[in-house]
Protein backbone atom coordinates (compact mmCIF):
# COMPACT_ATOMS: atom_id res chain seq x y z
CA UNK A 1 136.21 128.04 65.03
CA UNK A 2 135.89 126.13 68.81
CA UNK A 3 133.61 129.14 69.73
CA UNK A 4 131.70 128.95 66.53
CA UNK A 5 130.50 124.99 67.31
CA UNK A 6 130.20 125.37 70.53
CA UNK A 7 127.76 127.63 69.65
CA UNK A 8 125.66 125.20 67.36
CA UNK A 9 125.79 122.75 69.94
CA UNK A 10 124.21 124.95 72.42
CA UNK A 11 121.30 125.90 69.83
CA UNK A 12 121.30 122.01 69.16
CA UNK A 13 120.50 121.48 72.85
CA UNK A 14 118.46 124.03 73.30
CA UNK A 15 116.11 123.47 70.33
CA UNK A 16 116.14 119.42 71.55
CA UNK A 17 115.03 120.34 74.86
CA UNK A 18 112.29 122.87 73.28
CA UNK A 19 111.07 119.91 71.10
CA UNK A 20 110.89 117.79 74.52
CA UNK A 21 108.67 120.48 76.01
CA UNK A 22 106.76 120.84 73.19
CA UNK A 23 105.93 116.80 72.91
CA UNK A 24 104.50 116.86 76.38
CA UNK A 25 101.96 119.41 76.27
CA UNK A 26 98.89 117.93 76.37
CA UNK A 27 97.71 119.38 73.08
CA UNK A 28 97.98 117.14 70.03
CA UNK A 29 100.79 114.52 69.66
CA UNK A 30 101.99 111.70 67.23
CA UNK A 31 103.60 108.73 67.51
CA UNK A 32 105.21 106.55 64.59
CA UNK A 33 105.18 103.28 66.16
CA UNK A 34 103.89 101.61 62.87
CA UNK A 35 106.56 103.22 60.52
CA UNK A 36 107.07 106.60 58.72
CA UNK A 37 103.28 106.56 57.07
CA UNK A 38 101.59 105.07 60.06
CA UNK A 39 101.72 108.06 63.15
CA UNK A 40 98.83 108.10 65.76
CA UNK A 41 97.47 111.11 66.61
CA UNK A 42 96.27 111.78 70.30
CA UNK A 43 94.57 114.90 72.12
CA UNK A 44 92.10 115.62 75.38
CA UNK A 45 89.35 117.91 75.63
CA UNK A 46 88.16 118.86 79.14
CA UNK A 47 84.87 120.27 79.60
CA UNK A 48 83.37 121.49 82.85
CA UNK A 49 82.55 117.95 84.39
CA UNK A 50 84.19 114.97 82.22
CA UNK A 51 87.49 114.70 80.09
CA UNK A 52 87.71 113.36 76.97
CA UNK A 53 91.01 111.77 75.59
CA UNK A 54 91.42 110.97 71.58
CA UNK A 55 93.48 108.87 69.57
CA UNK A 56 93.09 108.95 65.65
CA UNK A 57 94.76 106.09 63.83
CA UNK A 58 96.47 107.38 60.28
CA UNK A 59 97.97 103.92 59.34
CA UNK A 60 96.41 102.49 56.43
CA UNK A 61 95.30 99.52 58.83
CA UNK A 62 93.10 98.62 61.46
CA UNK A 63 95.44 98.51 65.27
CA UNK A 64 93.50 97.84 68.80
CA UNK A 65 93.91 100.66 70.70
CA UNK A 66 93.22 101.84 74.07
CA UNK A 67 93.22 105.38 75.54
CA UNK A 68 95.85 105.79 78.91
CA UNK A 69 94.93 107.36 82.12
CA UNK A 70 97.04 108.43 85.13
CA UNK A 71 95.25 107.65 88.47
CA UNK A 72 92.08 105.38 87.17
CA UNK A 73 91.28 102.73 84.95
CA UNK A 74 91.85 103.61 81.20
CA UNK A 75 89.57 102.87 78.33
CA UNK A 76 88.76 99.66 76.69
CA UNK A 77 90.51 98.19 74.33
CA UNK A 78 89.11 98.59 70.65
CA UNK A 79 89.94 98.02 66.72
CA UNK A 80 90.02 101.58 65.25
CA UNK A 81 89.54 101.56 61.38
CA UNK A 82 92.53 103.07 59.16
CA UNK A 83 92.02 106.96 59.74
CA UNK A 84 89.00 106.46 62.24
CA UNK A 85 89.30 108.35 65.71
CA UNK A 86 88.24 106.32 69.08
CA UNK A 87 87.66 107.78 72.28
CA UNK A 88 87.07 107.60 75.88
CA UNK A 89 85.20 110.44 78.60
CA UNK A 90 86.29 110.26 82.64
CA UNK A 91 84.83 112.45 84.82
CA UNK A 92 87.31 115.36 85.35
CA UNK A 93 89.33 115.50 88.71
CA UNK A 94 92.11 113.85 89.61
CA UNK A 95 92.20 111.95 86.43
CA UNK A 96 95.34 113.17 83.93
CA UNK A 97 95.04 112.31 80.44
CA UNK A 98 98.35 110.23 79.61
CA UNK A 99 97.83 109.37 75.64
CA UNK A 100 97.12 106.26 74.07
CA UNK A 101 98.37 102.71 73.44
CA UNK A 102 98.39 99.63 71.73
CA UNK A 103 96.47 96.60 73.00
């Protein structure tokens, strides 16, 4: 039986540490700071010269958001309508895309 759950746990911690990998890829991610029905949504696109970051708002109310950048200044803050998407373009380089927040 010891073997058994000791087993679980190891799938446990191994599926936990998957789902950590997984949340930090820069590909699309949510956040449910406002509550079950309210997640944010944010992505990047990187073209050949600029990067664009994304954040779409899926609360059912307006929030001032901002989008987060790692080694420069990030994007302004703004009101983003229920469901509306805001976002901001940096020239590509150094610059690392790091999500969004709120203002």
């Amino acid at each position: 039986m010891t073997a058994i759950r000791t087993t679980f746990v190891t799938l446990g911690l191994a599926g936990t540490a998957l789902a950590c990998v997984l949340a930090t890829a820069p590909a699309a991610t949510a956040s449910t700071a406002g509550g079950p029905n309210c997640t944010l949504g944010t992505w990047q696109e990187t073209g050949r010269v600029t990067k664009t970051g994304y954040v779409r708002n899926n609360c059912p109310y307006f929030r001032k958001l901002k989008i987060i950048w790692a080694r420069g200044g990030d994007g302004p803050c703004q009101w983003v309508p229920p469901h509306g998407t805001l976002w901001h373009t940096v020239p590509r380089g150094v610059r690392k895309f790091n999500g969004a927040a709120q203002c």
